[in-house]
N, C-alpha and C. Protein backbone atom coordinates (compact mmCIF):
# COMPACT_ATOMS: atom_id res chain seq x y z
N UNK A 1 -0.52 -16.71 -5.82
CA UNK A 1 -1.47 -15.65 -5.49
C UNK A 1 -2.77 -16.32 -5.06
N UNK A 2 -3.21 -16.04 -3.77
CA UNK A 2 -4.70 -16.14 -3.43
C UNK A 2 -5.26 -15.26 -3.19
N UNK A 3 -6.81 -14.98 -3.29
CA UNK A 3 -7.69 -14.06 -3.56
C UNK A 3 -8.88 -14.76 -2.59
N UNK A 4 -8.53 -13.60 -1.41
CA UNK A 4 -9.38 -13.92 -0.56
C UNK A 4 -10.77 -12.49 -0.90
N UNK A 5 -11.72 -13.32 -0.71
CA UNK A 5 -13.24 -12.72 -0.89
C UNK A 5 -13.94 -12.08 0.43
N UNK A 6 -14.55 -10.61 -0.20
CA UNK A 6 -15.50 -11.02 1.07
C UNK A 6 -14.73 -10.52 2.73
N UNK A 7 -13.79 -10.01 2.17
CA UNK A 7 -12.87 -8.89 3.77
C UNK A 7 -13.90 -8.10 4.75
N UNK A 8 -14.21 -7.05 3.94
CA UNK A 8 -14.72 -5.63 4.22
C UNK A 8 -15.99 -5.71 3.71
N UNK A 9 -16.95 -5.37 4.55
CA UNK A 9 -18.29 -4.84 3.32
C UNK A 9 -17.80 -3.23 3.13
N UNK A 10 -19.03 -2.80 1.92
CA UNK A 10 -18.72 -1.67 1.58
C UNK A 10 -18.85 -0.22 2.00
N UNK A 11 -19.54 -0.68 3.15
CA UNK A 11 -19.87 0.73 4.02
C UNK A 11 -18.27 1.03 5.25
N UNK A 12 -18.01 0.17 5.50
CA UNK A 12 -16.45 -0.05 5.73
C UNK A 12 -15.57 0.43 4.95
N UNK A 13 -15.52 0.51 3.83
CA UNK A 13 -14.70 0.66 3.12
C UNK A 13 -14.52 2.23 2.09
N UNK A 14 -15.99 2.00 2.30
CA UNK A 14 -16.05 3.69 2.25
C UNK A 14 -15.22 4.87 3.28
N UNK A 15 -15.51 4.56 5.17
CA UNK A 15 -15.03 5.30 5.95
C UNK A 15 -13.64 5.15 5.78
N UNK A 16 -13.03 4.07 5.03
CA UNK A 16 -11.59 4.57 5.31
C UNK A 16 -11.34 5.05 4.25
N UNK A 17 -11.88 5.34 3.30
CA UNK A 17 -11.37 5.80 1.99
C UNK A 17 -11.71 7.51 2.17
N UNK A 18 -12.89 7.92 2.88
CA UNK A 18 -13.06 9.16 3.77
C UNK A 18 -11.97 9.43 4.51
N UNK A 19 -11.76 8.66 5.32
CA UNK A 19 -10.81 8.93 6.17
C UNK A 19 -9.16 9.56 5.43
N UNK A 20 -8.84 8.39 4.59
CA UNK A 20 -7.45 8.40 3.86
C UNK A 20 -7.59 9.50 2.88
N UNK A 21 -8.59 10.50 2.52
CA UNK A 21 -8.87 11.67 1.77
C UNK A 21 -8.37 12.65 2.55
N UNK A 22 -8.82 12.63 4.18
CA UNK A 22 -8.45 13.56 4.70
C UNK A 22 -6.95 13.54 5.42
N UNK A 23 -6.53 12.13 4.85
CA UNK A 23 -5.34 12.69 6.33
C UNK A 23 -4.21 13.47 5.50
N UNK A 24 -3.20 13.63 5.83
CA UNK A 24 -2.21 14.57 5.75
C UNK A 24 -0.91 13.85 6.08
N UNK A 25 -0.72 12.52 5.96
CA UNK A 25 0.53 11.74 6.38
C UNK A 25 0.97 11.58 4.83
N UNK A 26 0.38 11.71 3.46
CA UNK A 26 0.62 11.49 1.89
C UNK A 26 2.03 11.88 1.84
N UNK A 27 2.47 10.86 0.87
CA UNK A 27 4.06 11.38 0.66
C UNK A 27 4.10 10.55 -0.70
N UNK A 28 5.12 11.76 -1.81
CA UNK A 28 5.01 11.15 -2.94
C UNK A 28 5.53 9.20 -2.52
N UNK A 29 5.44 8.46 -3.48
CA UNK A 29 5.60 7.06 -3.39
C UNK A 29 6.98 7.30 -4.22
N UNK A 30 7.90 6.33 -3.95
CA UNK A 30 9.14 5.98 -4.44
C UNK A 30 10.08 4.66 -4.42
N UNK A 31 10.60 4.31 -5.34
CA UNK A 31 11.38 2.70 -4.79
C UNK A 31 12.65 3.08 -4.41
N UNK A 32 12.77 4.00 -3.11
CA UNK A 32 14.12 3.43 -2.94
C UNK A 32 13.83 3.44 -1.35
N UNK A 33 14.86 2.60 -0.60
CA UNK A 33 14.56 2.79 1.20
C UNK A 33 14.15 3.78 1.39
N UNK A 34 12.76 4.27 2.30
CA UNK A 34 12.93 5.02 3.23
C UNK A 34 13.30 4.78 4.36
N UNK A 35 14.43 5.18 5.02
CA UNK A 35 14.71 5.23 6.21
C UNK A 35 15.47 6.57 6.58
N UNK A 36 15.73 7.44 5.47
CA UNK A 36 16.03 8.76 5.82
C UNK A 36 15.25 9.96 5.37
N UNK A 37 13.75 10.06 5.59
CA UNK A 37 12.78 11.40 5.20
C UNK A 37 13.05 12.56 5.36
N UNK A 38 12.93 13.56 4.78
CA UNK A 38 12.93 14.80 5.01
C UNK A 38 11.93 15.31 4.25
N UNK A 39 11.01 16.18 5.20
CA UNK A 39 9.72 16.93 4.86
C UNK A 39 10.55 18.20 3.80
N UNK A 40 9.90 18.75 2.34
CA UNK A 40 10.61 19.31 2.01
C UNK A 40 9.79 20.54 1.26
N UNK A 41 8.06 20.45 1.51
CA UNK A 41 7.10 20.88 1.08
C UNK A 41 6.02 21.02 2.45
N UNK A 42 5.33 21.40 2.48
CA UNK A 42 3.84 21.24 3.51
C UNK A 42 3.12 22.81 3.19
N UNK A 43 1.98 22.25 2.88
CA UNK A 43 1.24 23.29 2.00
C UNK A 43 -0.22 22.67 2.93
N UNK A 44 -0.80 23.41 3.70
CA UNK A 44 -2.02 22.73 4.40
C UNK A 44 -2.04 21.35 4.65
N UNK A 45 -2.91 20.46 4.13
CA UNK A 45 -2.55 19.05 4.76
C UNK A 45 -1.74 18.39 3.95
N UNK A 46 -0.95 18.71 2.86
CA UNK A 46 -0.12 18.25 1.70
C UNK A 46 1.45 17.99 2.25
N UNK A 47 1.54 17.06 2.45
CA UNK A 47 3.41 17.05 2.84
C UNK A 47 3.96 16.12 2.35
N UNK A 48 5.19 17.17 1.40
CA UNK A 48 5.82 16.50 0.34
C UNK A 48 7.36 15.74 0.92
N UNK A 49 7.64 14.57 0.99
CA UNK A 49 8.17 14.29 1.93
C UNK A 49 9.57 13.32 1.01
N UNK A 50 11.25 13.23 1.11
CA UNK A 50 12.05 12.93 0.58
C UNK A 50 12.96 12.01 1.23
N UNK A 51 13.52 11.10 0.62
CA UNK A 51 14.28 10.26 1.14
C UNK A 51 15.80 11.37 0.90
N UNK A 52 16.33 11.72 2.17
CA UNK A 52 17.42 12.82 2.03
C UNK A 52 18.48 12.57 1.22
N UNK A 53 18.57 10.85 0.58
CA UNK A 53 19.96 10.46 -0.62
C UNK A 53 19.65 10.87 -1.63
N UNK A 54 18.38 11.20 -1.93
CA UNK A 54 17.92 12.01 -3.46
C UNK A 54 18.15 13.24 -3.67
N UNK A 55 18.43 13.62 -4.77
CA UNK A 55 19.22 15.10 -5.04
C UNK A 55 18.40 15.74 -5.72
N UNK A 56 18.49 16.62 -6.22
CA UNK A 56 17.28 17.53 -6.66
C UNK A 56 17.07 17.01 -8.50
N UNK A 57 17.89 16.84 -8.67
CA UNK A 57 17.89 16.06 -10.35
C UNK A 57 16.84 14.85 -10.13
N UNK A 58 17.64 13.63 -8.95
CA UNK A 58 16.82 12.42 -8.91
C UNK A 58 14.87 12.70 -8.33
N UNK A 59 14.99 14.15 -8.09
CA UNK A 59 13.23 14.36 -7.59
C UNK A 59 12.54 14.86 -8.70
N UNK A 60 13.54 15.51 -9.87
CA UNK A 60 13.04 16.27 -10.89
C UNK A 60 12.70 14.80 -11.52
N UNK A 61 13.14 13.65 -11.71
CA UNK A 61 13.21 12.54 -12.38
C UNK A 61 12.20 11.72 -12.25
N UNK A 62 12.04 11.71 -10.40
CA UNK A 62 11.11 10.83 -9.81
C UNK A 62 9.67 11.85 -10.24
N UNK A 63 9.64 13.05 -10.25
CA UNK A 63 8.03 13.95 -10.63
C UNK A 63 8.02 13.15 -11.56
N UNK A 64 8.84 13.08 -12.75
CA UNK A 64 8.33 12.84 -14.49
C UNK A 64 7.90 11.28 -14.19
N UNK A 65 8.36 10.75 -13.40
CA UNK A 65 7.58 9.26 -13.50
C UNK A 65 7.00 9.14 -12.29
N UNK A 66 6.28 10.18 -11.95
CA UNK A 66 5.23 9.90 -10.94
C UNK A 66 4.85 8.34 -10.89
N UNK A 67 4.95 7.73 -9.37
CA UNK A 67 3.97 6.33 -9.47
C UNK A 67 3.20 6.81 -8.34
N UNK A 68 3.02 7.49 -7.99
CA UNK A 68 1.58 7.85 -7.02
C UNK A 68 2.29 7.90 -5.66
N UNK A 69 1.16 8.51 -4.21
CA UNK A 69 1.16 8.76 -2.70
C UNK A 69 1.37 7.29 -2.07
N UNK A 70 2.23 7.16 -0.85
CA UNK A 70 2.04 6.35 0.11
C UNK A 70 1.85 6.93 1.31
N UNK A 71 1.60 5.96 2.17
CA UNK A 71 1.72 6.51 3.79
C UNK A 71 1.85 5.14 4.62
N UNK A 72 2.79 5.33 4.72
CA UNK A 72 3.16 4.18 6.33
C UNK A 72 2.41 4.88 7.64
N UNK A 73 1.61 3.98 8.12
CA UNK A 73 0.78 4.14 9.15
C UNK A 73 0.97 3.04 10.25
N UNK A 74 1.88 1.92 9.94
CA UNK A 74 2.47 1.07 10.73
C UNK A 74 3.63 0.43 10.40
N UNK A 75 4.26 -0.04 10.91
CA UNK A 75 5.51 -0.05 10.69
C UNK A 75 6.30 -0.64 11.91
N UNK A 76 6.79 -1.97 12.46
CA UNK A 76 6.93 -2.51 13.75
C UNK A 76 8.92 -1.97 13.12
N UNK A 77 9.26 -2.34 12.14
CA UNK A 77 10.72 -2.42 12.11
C UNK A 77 11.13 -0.43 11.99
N UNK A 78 10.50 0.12 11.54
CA UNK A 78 10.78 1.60 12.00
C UNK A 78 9.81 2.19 13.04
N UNK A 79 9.40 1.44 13.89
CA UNK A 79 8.47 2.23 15.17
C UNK A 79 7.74 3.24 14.42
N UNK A 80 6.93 2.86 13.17
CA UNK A 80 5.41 3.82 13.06
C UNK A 80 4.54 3.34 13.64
N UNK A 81 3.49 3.97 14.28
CA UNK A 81 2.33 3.80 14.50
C UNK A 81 1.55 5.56 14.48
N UNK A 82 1.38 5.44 13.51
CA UNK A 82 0.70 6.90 13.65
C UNK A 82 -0.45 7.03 13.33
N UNK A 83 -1.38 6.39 13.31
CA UNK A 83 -3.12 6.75 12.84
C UNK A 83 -3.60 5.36 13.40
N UNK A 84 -4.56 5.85 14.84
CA UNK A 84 -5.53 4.60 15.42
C UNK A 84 -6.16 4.15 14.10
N UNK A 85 -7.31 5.10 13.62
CA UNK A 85 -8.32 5.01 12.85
C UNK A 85 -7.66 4.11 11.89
N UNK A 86 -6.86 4.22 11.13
CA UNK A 86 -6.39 3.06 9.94
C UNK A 86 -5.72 1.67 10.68
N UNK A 87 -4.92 1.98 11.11
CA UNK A 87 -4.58 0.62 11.74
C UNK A 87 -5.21 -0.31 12.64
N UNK A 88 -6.50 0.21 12.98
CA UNK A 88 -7.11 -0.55 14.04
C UNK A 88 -7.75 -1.05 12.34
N UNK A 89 -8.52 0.10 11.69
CA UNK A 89 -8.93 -1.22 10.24
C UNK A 89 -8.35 -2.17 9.68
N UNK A 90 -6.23 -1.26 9.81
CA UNK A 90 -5.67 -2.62 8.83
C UNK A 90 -5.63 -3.84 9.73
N UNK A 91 -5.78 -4.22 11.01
CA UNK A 91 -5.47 -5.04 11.73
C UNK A 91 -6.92 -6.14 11.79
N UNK A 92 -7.84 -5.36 11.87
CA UNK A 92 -9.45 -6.09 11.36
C UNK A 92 -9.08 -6.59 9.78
N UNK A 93 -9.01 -5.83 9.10
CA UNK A 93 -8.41 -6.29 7.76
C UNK A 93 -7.41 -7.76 7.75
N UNK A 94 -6.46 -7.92 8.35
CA UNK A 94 -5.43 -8.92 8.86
C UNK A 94 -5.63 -9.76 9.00
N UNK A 95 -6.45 -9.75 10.15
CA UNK A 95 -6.98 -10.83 10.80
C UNK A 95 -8.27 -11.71 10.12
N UNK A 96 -9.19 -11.09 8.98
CA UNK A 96 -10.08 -11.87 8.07
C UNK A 96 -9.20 -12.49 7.29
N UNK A 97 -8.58 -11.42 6.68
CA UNK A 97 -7.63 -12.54 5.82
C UNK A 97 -6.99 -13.45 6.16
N UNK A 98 -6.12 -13.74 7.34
CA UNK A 98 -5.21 -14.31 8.14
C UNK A 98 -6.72 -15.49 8.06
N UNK A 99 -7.48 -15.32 8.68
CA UNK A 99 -8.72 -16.47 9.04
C UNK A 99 -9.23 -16.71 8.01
N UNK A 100 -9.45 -16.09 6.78
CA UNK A 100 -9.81 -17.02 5.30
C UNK A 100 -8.58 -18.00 4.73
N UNK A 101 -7.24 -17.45 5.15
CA UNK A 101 -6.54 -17.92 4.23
C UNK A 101 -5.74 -19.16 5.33
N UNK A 102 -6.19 -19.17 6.25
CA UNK A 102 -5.85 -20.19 7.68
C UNK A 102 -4.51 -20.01 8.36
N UNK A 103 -3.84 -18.83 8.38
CA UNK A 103 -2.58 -18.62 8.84
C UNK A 103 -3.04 -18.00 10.28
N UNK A 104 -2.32 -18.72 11.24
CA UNK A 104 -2.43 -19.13 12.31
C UNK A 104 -1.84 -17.86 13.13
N UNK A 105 -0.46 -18.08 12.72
CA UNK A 105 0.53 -17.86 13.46
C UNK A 105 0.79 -16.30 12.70
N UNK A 106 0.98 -15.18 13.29
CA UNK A 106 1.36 -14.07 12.29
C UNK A 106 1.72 -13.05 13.14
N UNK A 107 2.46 -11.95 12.85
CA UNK A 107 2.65 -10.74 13.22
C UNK A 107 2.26 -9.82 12.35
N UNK A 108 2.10 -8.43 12.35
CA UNK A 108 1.44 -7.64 11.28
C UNK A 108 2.62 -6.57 11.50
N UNK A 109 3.42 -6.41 10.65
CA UNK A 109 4.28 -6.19 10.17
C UNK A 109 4.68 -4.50 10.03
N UNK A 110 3.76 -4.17 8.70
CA UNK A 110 3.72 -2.96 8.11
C UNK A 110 2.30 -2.81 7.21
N UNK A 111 1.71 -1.55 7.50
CA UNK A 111 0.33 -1.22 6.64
C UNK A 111 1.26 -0.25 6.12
N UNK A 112 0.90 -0.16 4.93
CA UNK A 112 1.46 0.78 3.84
C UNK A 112 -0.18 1.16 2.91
N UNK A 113 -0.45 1.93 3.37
CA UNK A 113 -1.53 2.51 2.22
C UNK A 113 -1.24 3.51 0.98
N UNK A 114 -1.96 3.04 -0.45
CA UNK A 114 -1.24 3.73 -1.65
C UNK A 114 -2.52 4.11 -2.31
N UNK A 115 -1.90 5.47 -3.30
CA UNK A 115 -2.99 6.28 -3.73
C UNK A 115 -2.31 6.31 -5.37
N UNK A 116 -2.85 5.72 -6.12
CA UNK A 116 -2.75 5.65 -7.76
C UNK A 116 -3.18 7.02 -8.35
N UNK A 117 -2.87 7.61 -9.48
CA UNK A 117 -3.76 8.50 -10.46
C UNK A 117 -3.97 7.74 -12.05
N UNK A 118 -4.55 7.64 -12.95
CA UNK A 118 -4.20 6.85 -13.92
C UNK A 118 -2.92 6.91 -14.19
N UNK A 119 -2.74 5.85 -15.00
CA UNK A 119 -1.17 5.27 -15.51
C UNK A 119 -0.27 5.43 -14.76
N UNK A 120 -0.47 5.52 -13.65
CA UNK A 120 0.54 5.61 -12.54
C UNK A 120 1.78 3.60 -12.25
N UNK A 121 2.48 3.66 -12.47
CA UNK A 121 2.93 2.37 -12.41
C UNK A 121 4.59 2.13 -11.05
N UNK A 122 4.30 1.10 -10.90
CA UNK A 122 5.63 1.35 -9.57
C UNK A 122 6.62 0.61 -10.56
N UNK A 123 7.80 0.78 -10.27
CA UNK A 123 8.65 -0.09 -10.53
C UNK A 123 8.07 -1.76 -9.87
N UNK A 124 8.48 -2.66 -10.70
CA UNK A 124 8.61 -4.07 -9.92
C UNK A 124 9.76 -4.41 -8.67
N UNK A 125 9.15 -4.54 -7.82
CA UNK A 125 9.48 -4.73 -6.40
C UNK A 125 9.19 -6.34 -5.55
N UNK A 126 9.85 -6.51 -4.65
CA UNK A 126 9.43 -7.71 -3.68
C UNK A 126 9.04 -6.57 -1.74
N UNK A 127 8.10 -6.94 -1.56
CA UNK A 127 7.79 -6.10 -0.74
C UNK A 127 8.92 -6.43 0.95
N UNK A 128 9.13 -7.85 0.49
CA UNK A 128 10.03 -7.96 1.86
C UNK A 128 11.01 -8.71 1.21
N UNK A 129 12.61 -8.87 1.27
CA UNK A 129 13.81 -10.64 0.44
C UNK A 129 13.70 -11.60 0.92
N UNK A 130 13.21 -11.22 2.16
CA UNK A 130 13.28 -12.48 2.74
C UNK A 130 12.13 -13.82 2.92
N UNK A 131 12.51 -14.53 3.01
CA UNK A 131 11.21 -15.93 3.44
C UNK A 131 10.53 -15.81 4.93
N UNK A 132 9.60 -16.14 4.86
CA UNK A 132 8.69 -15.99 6.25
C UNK A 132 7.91 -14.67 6.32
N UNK A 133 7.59 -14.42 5.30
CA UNK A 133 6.89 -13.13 5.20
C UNK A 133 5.86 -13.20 4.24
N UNK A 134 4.78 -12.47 4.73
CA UNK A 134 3.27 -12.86 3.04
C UNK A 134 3.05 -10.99 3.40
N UNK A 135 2.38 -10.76 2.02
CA UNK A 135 1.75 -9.80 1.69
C UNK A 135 0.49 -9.94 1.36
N UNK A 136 -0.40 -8.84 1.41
CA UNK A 136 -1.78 -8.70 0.93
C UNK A 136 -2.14 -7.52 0.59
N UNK A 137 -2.49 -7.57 -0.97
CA UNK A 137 -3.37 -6.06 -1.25
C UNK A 137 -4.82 -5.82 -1.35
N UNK A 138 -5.07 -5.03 -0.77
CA UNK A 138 -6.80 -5.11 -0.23
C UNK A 138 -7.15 -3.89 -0.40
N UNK A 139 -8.09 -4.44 -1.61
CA UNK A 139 -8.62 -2.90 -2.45
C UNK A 139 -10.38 -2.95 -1.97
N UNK A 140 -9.89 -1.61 -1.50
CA UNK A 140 -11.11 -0.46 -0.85
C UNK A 140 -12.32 -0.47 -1.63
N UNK A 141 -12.01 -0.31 -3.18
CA UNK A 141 -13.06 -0.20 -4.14
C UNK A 141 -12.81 -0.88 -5.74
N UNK A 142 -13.47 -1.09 -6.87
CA UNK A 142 -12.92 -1.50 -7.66
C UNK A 142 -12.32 -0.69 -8.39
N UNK A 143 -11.83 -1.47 -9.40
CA UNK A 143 -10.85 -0.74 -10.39
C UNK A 143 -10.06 -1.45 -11.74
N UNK A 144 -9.97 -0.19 -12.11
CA UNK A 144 -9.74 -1.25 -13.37
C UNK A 144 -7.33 -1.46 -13.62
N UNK A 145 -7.54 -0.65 -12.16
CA UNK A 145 -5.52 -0.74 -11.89
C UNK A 145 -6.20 -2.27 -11.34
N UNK A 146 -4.62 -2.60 -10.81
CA UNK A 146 -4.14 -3.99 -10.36
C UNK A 146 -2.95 -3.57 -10.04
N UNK A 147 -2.60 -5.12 -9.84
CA UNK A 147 -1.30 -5.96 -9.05
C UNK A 147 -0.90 -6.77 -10.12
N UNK A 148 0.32 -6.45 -10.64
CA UNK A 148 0.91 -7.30 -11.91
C UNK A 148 1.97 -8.43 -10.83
N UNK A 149 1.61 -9.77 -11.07
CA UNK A 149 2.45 -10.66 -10.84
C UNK A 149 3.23 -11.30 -12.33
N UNK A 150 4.10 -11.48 -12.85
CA UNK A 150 4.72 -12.05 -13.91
C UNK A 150 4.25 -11.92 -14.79
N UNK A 151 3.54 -11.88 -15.50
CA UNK A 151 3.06 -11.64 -16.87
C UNK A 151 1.15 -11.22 -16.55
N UNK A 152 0.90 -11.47 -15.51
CA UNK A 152 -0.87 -11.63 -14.87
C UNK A 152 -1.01 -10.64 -14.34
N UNK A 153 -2.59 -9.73 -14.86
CA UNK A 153 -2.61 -8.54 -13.78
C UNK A 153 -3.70 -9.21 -12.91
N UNK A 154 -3.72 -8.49 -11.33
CA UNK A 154 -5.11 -8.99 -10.78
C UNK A 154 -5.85 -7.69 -10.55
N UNK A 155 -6.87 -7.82 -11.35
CA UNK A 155 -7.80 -5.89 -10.87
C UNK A 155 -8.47 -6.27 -9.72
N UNK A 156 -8.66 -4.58 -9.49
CA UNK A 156 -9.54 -4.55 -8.04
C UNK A 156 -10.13 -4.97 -7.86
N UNK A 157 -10.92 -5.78 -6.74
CA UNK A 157 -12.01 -5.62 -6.84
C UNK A 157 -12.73 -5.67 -5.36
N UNK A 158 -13.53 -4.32 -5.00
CA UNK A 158 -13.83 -4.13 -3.66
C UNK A 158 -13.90 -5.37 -3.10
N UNK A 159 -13.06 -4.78 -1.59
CA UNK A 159 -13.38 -6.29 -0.67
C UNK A 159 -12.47 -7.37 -0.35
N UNK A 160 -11.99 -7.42 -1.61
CA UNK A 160 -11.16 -8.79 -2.09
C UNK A 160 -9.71 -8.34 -1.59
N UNK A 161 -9.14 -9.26 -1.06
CA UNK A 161 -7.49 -9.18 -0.80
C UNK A 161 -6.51 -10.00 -1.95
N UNK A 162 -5.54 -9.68 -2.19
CA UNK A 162 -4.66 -10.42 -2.99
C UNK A 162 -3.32 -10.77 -2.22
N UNK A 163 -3.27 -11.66 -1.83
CA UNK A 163 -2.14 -12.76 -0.15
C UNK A 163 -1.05 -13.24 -1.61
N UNK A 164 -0.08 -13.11 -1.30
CA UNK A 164 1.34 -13.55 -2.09
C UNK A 164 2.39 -13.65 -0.90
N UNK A 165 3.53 -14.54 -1.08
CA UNK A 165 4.62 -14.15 0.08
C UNK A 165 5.10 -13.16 -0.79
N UNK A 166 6.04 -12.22 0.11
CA UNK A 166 6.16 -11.15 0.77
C UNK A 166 7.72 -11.20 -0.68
N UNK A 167 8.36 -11.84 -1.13
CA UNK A 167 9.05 -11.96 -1.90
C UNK A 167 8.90 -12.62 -3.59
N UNK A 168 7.91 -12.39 -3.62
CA UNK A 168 7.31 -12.15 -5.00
C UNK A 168 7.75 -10.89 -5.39
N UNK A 169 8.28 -11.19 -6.67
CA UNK A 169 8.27 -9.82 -7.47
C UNK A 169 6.97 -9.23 -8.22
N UNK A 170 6.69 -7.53 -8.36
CA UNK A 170 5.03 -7.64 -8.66
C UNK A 170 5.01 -6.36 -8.51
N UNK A 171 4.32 -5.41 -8.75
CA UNK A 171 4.62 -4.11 -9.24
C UNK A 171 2.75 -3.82 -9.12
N UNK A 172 2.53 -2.60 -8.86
CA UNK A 172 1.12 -1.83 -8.98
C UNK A 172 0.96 -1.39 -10.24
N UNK A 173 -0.12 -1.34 -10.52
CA UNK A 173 -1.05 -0.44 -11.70
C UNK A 173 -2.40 0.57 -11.32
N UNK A 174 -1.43 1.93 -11.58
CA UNK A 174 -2.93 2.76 -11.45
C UNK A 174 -3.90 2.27 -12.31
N UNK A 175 -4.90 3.22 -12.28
CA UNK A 175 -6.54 2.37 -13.27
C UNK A 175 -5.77 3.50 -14.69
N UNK A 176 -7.22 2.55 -15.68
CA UNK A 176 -6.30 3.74 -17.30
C UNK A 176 -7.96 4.52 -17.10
N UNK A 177 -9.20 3.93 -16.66
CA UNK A 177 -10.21 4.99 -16.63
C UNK A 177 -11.05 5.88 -15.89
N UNK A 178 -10.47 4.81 -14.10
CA UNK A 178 -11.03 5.40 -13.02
C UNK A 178 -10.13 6.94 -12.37
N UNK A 179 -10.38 7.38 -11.99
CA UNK A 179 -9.50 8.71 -11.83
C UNK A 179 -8.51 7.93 -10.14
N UNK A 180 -8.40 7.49 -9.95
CA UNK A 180 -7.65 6.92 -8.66
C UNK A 180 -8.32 5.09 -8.26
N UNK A 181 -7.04 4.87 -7.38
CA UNK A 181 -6.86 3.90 -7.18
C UNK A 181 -6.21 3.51 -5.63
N UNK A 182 -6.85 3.54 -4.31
CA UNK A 182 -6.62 3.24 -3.37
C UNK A 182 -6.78 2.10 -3.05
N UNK A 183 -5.59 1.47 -2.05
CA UNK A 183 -5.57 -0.07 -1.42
C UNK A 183 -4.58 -0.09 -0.26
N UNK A 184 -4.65 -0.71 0.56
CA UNK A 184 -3.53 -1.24 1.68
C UNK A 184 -2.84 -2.62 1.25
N UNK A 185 -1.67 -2.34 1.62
CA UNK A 185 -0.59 -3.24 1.20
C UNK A 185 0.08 -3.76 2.25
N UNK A 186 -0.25 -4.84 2.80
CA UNK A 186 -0.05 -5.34 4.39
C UNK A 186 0.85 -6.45 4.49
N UNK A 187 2.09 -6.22 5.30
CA UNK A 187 2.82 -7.71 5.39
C UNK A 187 3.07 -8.25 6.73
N UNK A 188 2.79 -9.04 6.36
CA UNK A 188 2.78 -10.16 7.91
C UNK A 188 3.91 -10.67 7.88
N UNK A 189 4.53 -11.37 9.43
CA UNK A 189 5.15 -11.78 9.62
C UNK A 189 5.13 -13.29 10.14
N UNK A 190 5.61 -14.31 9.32
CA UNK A 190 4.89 -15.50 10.10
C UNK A 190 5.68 -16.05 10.90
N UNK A 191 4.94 -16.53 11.76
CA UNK A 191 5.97 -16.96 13.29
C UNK A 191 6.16 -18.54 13.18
């Protein structure tokens, strides 16, 4: 794990956290593939959105262990690109880190932005299996959630990115006192 400093100032980081209030791409968060969605709710800008192999038991299951909202806003291996406004940030975002942490060579992969409530927790995950791939979580504001790597949590802390390859196992933590917990979760591809 490296902990790059010093990304975003905070007036930056505010507009996207404005921004990510208002959009309407939120979909509960879940560990299993999405590659088959089905919208199955939309209530004004709220759209409750399902991976179609889940059955109505496995959604009653997934509510009781809520781990919080995502939104894919880029995405090169399923052709997302759906929001200038965030991805032109996650890609400014990218590219500091990419230049603090000296990686040269990269593709930008997938922005995945996530929305915590307290005690919100993901299952432990590797964000990509394979080798040649890094991740970074780059929190908007502080907090007292994190990024559990093996036994280590790393808390928020505005600004700061947390760079791991992409096959680390490592799991999120909503905050236990802040009422939410927003960050982008970015994986590169190294060439």
């Amino acid at each position: 794990m490296k902990i790059i400093k010093n990304v975003l100032p905070n007036e930056n980081n505010i507009k996207i956290i404005k921004h990510l209030i208002r959009s309407n791409n939120w979909m509960m968060a879940y560990d299993v593939k999405r590659n088959d969605e089905e919208t199955i709710l939309e209530h004004g800008s709220i759209s409750i959105k399902i991976n179609r192999k889940l059955d109505l038991e496995s959604l009653h299951n997934n509510f009781l262990n809520f781990k919080g909202m995502s939104m894919t806003t880029y995405n090169t291996e399923a052709g997302i690109d759906i929001d200038p406004y965030l991805n032109d940030y996650g890609h400014k975002i990218a590219k500091i880190v990419c230049k603090k942490a000296k990686i040269k060579k990269y593709k930008v992969f997938r922005f995945f932005w996530n929305f915590y409530r307290p005690n919100d927790v993901t299952e432990w995950h590797l964000d990509k299996g394979n080798s040649g791939f890094m991740s970074f979580v780059y929190n908007l504001h502080n907090s007292d959630g994190g990024t559990e790597v093996g036994k280590k949590i790393y808390y928020d802390k505005e600004g700061e990115a947390k760079l791991f390859k992409s096959d680390t196992k490592h799991r999120g933590l909503g905050p236990k006192k802040l009422s939410f917990r927003l960050n982008l979760n970015c994986i590169l591809q190294l060439k």
